[in-house]
C-alpha atoms as a PDB file:
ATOM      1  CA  UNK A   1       0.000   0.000   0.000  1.00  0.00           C
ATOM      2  CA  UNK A   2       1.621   3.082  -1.382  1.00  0.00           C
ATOM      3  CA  UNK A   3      -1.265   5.561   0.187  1.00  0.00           C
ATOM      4  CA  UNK A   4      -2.652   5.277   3.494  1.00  0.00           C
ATOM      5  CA  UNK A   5      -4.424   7.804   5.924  1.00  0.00           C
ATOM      6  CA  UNK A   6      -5.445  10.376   6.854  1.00  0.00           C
ATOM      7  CA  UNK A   7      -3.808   9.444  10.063  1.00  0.00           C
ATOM      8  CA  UNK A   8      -3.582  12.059  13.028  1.00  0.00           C
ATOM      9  CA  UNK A   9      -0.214  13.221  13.419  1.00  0.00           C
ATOM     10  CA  UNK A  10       1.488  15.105  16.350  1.00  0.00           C
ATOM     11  CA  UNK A  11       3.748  17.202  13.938  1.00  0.00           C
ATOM     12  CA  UNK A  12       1.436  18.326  10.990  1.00  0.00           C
ATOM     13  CA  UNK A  13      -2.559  17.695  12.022  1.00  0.00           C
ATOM     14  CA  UNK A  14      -4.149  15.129   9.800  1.00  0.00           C
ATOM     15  CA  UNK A  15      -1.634  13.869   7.313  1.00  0.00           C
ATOM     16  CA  UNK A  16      -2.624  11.401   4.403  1.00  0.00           C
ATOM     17  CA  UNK A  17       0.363   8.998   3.939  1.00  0.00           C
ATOM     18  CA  UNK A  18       2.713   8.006   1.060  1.00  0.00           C
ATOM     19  CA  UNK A  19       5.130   4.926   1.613  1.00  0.00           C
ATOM     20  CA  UNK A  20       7.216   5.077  -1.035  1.00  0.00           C
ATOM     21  CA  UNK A  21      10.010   3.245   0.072  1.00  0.00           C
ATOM     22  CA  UNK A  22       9.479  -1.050   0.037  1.00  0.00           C
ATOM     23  CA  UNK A  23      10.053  -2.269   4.073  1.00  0.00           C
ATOM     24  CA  UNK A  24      12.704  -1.743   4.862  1.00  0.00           C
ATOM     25  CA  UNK A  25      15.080   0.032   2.748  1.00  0.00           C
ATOM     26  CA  UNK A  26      16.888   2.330   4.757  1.00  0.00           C
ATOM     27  CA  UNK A  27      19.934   4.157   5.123  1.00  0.00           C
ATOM     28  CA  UNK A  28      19.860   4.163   9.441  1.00  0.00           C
ATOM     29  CA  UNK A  29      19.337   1.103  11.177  1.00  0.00           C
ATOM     30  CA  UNK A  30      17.983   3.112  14.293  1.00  0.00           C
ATOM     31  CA  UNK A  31      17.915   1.566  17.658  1.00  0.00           C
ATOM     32  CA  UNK A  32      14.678   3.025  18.275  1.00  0.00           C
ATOM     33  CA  UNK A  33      12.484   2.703  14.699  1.00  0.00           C
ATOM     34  CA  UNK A  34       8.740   1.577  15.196  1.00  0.00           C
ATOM     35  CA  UNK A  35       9.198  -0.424  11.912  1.00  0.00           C
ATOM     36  CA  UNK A  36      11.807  -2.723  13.568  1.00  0.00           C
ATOM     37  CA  UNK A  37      15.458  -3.530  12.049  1.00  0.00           C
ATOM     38  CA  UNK A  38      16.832  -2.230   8.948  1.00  0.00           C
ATOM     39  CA  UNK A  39      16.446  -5.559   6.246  1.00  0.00           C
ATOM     40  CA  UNK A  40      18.746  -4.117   3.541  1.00  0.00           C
ATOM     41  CA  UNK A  41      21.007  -1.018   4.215  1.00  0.00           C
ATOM     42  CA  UNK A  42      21.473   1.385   1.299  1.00  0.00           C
ATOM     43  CA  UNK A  43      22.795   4.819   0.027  1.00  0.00           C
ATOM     44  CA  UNK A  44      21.807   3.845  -3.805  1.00  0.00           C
ATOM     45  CA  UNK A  45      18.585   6.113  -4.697  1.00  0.00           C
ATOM     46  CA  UNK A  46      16.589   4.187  -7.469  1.00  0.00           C
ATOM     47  CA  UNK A  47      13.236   3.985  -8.627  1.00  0.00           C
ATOM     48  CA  UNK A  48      10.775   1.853  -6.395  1.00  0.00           C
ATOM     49  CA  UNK A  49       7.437   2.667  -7.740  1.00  0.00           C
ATOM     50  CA  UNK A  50       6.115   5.015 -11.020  1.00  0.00           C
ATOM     51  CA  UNK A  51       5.605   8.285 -10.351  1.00  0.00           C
ATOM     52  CA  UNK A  52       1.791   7.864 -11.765  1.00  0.00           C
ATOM     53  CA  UNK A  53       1.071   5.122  -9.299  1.00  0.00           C
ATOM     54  CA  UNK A  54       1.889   7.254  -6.817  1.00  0.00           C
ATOM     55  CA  UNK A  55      -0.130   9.645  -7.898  1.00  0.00           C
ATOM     56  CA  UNK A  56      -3.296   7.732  -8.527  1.00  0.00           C
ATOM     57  CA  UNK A  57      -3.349   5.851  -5.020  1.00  0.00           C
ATOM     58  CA  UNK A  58      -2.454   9.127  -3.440  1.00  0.00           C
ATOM     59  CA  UNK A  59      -5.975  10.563  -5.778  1.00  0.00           C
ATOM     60  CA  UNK A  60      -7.828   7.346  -5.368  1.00  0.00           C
ATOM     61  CA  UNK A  61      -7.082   7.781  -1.023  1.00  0.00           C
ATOM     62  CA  UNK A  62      -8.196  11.607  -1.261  1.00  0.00           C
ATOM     63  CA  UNK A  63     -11.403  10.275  -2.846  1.00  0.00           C
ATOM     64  CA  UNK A  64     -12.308   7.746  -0.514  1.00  0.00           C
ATOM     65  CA  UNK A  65     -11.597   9.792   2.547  1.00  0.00           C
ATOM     66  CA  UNK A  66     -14.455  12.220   1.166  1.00  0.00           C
ATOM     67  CA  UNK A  67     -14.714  15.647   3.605  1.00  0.00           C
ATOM     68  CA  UNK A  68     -12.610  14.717   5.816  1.00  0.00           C
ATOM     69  CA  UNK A  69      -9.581  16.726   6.671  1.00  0.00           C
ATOM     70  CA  UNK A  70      -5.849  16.427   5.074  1.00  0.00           C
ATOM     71  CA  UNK A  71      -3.423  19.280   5.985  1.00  0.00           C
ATOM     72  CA  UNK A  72      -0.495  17.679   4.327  1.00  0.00           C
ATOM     73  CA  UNK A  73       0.478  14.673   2.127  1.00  0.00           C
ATOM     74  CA  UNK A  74       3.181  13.328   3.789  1.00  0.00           C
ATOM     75  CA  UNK A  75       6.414  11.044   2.627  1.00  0.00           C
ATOM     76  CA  UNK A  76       6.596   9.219   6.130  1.00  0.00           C
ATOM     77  CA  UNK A  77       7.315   5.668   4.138  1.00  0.00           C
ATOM     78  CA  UNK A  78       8.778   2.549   5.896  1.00  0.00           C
ATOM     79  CA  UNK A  79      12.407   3.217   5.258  1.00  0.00           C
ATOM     80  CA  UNK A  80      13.932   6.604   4.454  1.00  0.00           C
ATOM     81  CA  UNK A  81      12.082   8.792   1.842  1.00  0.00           C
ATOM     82  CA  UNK A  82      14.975  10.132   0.058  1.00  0.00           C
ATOM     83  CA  UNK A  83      16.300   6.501  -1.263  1.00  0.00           C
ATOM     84  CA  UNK A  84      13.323   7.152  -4.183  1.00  0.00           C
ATOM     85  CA  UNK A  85      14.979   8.758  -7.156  1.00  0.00           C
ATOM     86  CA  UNK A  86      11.986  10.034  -8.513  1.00  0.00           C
ATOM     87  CA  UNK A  87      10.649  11.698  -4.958  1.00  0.00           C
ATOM     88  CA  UNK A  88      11.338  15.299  -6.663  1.00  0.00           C
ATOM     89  CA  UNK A  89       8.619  14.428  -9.443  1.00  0.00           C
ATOM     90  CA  UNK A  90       6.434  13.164  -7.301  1.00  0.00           C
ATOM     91  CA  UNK A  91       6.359  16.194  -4.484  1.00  0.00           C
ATOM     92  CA  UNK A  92       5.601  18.475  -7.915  1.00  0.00           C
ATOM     93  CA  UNK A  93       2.708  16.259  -9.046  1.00  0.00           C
ATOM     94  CA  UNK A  94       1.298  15.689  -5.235  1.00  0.00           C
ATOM     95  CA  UNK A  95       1.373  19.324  -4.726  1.00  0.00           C
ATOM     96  CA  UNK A  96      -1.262  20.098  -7.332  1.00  0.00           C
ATOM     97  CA  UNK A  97      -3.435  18.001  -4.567  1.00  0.00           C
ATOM     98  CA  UNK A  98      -2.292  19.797  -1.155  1.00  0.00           C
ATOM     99  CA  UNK A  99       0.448  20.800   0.564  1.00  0.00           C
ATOM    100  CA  UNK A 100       3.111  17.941   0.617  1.00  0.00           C
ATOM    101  CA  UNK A 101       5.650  16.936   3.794  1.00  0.00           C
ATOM    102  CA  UNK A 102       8.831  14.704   3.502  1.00  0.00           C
ATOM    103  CA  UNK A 103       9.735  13.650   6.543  1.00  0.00           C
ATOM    104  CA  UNK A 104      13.432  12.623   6.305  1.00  0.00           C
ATOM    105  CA  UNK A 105      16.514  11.478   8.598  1.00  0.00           C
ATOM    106  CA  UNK A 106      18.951  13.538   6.423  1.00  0.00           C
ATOM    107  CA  UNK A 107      21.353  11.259   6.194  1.00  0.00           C
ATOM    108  CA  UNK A 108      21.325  11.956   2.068  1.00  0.00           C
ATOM    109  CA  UNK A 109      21.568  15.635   2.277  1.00  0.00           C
ATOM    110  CA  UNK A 110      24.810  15.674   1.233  1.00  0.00           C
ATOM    111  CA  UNK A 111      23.872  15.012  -2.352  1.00  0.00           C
ATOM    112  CA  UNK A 112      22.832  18.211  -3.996  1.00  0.00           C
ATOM    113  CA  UNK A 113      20.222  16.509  -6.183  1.00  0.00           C
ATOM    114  CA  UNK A 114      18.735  15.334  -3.107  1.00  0.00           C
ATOM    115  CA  UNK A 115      18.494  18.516  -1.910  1.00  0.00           C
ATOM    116  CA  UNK A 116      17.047  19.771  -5.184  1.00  0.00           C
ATOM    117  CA  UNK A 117      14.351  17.102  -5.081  1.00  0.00           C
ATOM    118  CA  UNK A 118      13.314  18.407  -1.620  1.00  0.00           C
ATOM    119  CA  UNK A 119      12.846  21.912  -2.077  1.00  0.00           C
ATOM    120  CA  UNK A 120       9.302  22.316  -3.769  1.00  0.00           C
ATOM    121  CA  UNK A 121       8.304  20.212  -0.849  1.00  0.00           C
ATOM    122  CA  UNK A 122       5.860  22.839   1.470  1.00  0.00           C
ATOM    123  CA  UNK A 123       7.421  21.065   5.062  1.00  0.00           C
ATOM    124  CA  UNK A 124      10.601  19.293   5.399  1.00  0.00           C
ATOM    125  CA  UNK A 125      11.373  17.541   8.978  1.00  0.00           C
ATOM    126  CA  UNK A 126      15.302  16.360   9.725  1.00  0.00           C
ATOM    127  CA  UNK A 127      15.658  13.928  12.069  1.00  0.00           C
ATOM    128  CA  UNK A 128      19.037  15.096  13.934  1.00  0.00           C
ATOM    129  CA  UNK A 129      19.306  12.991  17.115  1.00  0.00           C
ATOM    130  CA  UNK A 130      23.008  13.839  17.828  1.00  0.00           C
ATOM    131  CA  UNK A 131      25.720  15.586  16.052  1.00  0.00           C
ATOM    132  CA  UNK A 132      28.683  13.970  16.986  1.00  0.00           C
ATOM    133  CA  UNK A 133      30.204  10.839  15.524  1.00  0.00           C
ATOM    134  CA  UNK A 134      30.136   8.128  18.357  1.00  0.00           C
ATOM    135  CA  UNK A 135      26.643   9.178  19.547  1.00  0.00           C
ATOM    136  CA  UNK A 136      25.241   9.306  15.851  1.00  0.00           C
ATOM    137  CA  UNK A 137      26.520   6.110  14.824  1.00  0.00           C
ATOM    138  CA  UNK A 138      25.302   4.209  18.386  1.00  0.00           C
ATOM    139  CA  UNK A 139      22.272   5.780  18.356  1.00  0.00           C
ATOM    140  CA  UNK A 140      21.472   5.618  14.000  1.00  0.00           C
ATOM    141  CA  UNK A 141      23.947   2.797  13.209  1.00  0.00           C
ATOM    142  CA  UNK A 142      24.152   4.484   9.399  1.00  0.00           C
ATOM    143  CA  UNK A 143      25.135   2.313   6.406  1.00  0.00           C
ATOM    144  CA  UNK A 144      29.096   2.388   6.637  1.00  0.00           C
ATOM    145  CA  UNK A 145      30.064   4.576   3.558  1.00  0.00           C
ATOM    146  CA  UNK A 146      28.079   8.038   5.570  1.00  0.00           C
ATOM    147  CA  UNK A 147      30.077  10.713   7.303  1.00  0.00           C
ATOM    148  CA  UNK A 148      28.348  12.516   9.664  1.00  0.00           C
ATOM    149  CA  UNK A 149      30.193  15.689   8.696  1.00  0.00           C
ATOM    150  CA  UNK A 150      28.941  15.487   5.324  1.00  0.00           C
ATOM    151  CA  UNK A 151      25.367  15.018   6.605  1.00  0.00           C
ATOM    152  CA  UNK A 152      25.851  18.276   8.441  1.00  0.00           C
ATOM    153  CA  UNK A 153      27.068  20.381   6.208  1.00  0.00           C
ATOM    154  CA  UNK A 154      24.343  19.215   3.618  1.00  0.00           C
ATOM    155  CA  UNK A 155      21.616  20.151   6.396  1.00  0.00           C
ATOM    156  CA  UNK A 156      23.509  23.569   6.578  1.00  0.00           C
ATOM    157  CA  UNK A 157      23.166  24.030   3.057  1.00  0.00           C
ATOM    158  CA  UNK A 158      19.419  22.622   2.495  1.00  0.00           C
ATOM    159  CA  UNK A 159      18.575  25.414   5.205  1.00  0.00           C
ATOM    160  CA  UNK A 160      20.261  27.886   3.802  1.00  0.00           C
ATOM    161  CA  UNK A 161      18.191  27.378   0.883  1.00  0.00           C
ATOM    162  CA  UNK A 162      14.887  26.396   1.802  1.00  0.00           C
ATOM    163  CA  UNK A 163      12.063  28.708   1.736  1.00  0.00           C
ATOM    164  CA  UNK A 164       9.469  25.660   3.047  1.00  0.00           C
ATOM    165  CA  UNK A 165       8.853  25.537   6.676  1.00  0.00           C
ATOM    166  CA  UNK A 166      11.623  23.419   8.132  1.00  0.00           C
ATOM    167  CA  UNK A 167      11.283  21.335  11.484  1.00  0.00           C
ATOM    168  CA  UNK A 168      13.934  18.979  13.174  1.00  0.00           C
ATOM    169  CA  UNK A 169      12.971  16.239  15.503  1.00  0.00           C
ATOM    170  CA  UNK A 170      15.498  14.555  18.210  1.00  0.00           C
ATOM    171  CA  UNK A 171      14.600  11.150  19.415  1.00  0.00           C
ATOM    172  CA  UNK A 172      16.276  10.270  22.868  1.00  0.00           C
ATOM    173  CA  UNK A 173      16.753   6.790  24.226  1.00  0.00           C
ATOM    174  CA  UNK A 174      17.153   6.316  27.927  1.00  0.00           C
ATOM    175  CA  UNK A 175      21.157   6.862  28.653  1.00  0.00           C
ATOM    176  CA  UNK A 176      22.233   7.022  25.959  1.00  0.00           C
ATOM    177  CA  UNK A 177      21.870  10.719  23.999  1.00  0.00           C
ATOM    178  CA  UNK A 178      19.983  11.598  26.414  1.00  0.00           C
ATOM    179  CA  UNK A 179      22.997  13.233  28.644  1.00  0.00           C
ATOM    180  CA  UNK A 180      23.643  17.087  28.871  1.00  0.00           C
ATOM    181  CA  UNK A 181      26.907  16.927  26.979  1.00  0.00           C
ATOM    182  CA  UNK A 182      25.092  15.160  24.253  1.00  0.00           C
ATOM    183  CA  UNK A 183      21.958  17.834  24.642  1.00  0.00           C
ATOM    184  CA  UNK A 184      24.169  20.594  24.386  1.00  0.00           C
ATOM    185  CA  UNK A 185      26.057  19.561  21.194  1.00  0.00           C
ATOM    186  CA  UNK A 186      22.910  18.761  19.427  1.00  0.00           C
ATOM    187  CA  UNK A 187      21.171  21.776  20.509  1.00  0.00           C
ATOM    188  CA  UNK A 188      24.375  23.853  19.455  1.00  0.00           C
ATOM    189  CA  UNK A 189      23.595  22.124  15.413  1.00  0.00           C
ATOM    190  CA  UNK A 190      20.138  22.796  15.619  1.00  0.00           C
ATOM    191  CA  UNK A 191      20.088  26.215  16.455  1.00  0.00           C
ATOM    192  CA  UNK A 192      22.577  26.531  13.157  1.00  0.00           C
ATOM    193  CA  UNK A 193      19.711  25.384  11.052  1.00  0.00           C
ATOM    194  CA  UNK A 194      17.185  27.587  13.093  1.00  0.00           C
ATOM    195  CA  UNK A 195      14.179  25.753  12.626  1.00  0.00           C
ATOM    196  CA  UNK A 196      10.654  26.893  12.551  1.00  0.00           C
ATOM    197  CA  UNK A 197      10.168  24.225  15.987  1.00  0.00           C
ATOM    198  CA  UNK A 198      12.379  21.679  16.957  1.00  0.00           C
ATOM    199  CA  UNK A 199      10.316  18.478  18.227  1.00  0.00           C
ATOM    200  CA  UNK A 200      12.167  16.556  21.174  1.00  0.00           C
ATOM    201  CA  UNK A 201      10.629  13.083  21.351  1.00  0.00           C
ATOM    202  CA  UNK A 202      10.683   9.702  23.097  1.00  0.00           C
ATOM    203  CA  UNK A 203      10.582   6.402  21.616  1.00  0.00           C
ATOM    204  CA  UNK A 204       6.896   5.438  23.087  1.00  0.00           C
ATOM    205  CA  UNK A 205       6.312   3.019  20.655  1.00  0.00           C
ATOM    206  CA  UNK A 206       7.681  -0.383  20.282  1.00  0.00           C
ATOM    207  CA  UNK A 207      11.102  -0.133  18.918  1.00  0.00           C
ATOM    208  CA  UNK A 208      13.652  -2.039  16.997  1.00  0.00           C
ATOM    209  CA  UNK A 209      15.717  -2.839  20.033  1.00  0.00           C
ATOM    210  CA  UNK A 210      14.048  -4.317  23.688  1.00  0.00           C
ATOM    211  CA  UNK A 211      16.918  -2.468  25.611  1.00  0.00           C
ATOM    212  CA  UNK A 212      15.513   0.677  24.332  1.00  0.00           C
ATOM    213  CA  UNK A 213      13.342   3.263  27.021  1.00  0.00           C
ATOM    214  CA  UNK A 214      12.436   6.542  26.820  1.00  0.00           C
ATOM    215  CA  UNK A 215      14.577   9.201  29.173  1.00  0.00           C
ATOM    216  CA  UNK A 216      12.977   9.487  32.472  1.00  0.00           C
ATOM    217  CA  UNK A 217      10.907  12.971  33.035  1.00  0.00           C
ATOM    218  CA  UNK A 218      13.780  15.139  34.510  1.00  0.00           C
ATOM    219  CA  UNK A 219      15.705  14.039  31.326  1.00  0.00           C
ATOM    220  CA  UNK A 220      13.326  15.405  29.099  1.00  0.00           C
ATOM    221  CA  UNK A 221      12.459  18.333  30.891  1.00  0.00           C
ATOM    222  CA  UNK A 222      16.334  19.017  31.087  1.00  0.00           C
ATOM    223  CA  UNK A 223      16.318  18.534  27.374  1.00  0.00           C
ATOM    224  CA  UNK A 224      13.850  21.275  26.581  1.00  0.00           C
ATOM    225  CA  UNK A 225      15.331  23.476  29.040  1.00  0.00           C
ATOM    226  CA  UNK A 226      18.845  22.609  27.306  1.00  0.00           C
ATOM    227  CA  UNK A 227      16.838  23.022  23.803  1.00  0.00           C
ATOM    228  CA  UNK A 228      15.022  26.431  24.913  1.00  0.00           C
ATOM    229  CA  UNK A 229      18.548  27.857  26.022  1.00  0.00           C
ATOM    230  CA  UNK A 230      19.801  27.603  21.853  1.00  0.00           C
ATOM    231  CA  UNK A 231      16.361  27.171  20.323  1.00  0.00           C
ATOM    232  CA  UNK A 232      12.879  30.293  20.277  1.00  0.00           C
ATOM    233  CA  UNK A 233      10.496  27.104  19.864  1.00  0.00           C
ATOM    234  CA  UNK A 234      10.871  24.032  21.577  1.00  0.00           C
ATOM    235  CA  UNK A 235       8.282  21.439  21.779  1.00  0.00           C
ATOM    236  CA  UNK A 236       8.190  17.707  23.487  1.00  0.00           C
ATOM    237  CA  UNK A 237       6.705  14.720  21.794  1.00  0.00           C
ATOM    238  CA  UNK A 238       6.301  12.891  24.342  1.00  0.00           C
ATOM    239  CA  UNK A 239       1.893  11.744  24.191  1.00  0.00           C
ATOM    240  CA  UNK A 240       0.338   9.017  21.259  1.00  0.00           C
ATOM    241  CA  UNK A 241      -1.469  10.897  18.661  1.00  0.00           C
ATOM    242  CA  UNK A 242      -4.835  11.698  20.424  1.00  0.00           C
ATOM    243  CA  UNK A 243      -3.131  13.681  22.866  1.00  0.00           C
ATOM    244  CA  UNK A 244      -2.925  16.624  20.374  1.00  0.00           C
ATOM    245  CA  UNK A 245      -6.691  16.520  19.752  1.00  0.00           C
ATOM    246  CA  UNK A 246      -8.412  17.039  22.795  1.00  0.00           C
ATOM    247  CA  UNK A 247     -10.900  19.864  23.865  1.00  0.00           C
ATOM    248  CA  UNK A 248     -10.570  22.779  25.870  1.00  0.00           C
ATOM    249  CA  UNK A 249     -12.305  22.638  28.741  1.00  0.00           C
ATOM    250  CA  UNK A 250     -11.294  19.200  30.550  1.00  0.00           C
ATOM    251  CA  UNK A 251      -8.742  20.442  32.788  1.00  0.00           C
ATOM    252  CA  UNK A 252      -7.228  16.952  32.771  1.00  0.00           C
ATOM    253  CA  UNK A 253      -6.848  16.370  29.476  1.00  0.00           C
ATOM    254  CA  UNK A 254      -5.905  20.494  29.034  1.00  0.00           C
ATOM    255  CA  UNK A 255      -2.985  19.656  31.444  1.00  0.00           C
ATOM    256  CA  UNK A 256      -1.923  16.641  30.097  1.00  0.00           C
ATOM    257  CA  UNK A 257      -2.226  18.055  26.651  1.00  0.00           C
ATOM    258  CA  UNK A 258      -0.042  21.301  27.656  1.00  0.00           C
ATOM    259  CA  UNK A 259       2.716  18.916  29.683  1.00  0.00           C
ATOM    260  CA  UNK A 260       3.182  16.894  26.689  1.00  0.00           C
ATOM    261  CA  UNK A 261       4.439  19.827  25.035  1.00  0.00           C
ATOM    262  CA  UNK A 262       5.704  22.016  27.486  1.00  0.00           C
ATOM    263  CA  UNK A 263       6.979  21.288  31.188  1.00  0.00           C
ATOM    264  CA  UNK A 264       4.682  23.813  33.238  1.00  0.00           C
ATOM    265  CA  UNK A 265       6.594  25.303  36.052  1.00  0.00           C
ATOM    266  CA  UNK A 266       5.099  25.203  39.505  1.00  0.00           C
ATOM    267  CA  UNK A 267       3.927  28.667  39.634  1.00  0.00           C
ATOM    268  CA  UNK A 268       2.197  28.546  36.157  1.00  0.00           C
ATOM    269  CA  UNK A 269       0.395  25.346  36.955  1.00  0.00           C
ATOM    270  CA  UNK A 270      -1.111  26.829  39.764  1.00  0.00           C
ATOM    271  CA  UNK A 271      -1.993  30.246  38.683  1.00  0.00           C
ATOM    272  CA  UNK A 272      -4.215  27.742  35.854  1.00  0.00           C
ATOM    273  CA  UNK A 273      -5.494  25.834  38.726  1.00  0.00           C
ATOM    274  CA  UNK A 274      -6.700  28.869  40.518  1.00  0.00           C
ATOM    275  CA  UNK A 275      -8.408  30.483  37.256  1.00  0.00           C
ATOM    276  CA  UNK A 276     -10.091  26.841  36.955  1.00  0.00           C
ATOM    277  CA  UNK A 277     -11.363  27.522  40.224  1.00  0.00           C
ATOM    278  CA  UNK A 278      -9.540  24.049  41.569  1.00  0.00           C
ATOM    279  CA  UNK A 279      -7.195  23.344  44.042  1.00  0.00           C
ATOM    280  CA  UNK A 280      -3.686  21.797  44.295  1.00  0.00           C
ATOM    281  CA  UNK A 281      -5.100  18.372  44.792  1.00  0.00           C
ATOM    282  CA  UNK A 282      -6.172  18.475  41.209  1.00  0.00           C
ATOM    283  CA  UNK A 283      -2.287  17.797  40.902  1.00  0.00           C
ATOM    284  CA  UNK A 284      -1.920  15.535  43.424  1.00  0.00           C
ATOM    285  CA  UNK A 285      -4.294  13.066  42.135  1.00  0.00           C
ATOM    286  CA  UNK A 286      -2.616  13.091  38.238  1.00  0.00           C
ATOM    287  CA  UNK A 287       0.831  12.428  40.077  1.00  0.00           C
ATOM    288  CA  UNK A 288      -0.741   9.615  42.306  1.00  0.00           C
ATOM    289  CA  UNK A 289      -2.145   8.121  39.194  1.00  0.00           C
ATOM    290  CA  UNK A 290       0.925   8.387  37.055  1.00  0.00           C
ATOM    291  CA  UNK A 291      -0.612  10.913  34.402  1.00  0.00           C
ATOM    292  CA  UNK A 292       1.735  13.564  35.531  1.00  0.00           C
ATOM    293  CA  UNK A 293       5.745  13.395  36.686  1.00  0.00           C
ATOM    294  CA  UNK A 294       7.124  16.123  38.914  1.00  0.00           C
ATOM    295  CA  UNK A 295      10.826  17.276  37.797  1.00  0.00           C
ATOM    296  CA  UNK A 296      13.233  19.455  39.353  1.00  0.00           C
ATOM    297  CA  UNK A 297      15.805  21.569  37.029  1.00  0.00           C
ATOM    298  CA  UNK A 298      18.364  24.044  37.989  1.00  0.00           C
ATOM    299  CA  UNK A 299      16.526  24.161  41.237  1.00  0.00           C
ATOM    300  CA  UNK A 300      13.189  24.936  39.897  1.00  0.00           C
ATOM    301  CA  UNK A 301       9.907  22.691  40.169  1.00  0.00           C
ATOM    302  CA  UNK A 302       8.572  21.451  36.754  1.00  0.00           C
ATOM    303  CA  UNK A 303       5.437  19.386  35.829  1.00  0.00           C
ATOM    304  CA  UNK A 304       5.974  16.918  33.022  1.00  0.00           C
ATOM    305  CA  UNK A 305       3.468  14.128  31.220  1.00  0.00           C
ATOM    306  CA  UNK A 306       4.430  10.861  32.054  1.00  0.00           C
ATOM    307  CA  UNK A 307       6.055   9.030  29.034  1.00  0.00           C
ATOM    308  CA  UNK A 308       3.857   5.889  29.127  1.00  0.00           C
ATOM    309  CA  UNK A 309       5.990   3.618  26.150  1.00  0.00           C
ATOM    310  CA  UNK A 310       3.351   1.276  23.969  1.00  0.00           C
ATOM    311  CA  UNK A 311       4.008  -2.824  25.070  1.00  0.00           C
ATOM    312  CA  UNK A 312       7.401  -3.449  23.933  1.00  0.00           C
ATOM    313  CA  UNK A 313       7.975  -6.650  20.650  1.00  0.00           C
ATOM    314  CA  UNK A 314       8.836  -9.928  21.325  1.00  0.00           C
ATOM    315  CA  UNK A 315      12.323 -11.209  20.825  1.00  0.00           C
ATOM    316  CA  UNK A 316      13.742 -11.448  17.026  1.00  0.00           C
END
């Protein structure tokens, strides 16, 4: 299935699918991908599917899903995006339909006609989970012939260039680049490419490897403090889908929804509490119940989401 969706998605609303990469083709074998282990690592961009197929199951999925809302047609396929030589075609033709995303791990940039192919696209994510070599390569375990510094300096470039809205997303596994010397160095990259938001996430769903976790809370609220310090927008992904669709009003689900985004400090929480008209052992009972995580940073109190990951896979 080349088309699938529309899907919720907590990066770009409803998003209507294209996989145009056969599982899995990839040029990362990352310890964390939903989609499990790498089966053949490549840097050689070919042809997987025609451009017009694409097009017509992309057509034929707009048609079935009737009224209902798409705000972008997304590349999000099983392996990494970029591989297809014919992706720059098929962003023009898709276009014509709505606005088109590619969300892509990067590791190509360093080809200019990669680069090229990406820049009618309207939104462009980068996956940069670290940027330096041992982390990167622990972390993405890249197809042997990459270079990290190449990677780099063709994400420089791309941003230079780009006139889409650009967005970066940095996964972090549980002691591993999840450190503040790690933090630091990738926040220092990031802020180079000056992104319209830079997504921090968790791996909460079933990844490739069982010895992967998500960072505990004060981890990831010292990331996006770390983050915020280099970076004007910040923003955690650390909820499943439906947490970036709920209704004002609940204060539960308003303060779940706002934690899993941004750590509230102690003072702000309250001050909502009070205009709510509840008291602090609103709080108390989402901490007793595991909803909510209470962090400490630089001496300050903050209130996080819990990162709840999905069940984990059985053995390979």
């Amino acid at each position: 299935m080349i088309a699938f969706g529309p899907v919720p998605s907590r990066r770009l609303g409803m998003s209507l699918g294209v996989n145009n990469i056969p599982p899995k083709i990839c040029t990362y074998s990352c310890v964390y991908c939903q989609v499990g282990r790498t089966l053949r690592l490549s840097v050689e961009r070919r042809g997987f599917y025609p451009p017009d197929r694409v097009l017509d199951e992309v057509e034929r999925k707009i048609s079935e899903a009737g009224d209902a809302r798409i705000d972008y047609i997304t590349f999000v396929p099983d392996g990494e995006p970029t591989l297809d030589l014919n992706i720059g075609r098929e962003i023009d033709m898709l276009r014509d339909l709505g606005k088109v995303a590619v969300i892509s791990n990067a590791s190509l940039f360093w080809d200019t006609d990669v680069r090229e192919d990406l820049m009618s696209a309207d939104l462009v994510s980068i996956k940069i989970d670290a940027a330096d070599e041992v982390m990167w390569r622990r972390i993405n375990r890249p197809h042997h012939s990459l270079k990290l510094t190449s990677i780099l300096d063709g994400i420089r470039e791309f941003a230079a260039e780009y006139s889409g809205r650009l967005i970066t997303e940095s996964m972090l596994v549980r002691d591993l680049n999840d450190g503040d010397k790690s933090l630091r160095c990738t926040a220092e990259f990031i802020s180079e490419v000056d992104p319209a938001t830079a997504y921090v996430s968790a791996p909460i769903r079933p990844p490739a490897e069982r010895w992967v976790f998500p960072p505990v809370e004060e981890r990831l609220n010292a990331a996006y403090q770390i983050m915020s310090e280099f970076l004007d927008h910040v923003e955690l992904l650390v909820s499943h889908e439906e947490g970036a669709f709920v209704s004002s009003g609940d204060l539960r689900s308003d303060i779940l929804s706002i934690t899993a985004v941004h750590p509230m400090r102690d003072a702000a929480l309250r001050d909502l509490l009070y205009r709510r008209g509840e008291g602090w052992s609103f709080v108390e009972k989402l901490l007793e119940c595991g909803d909510l995580a209470e962090t400490i940073y630089r001496g300050e109190r903050f209130y996080i989401r819990k990162v709840i990951p999905s069940e984990r896979l059985p053995p390979h």
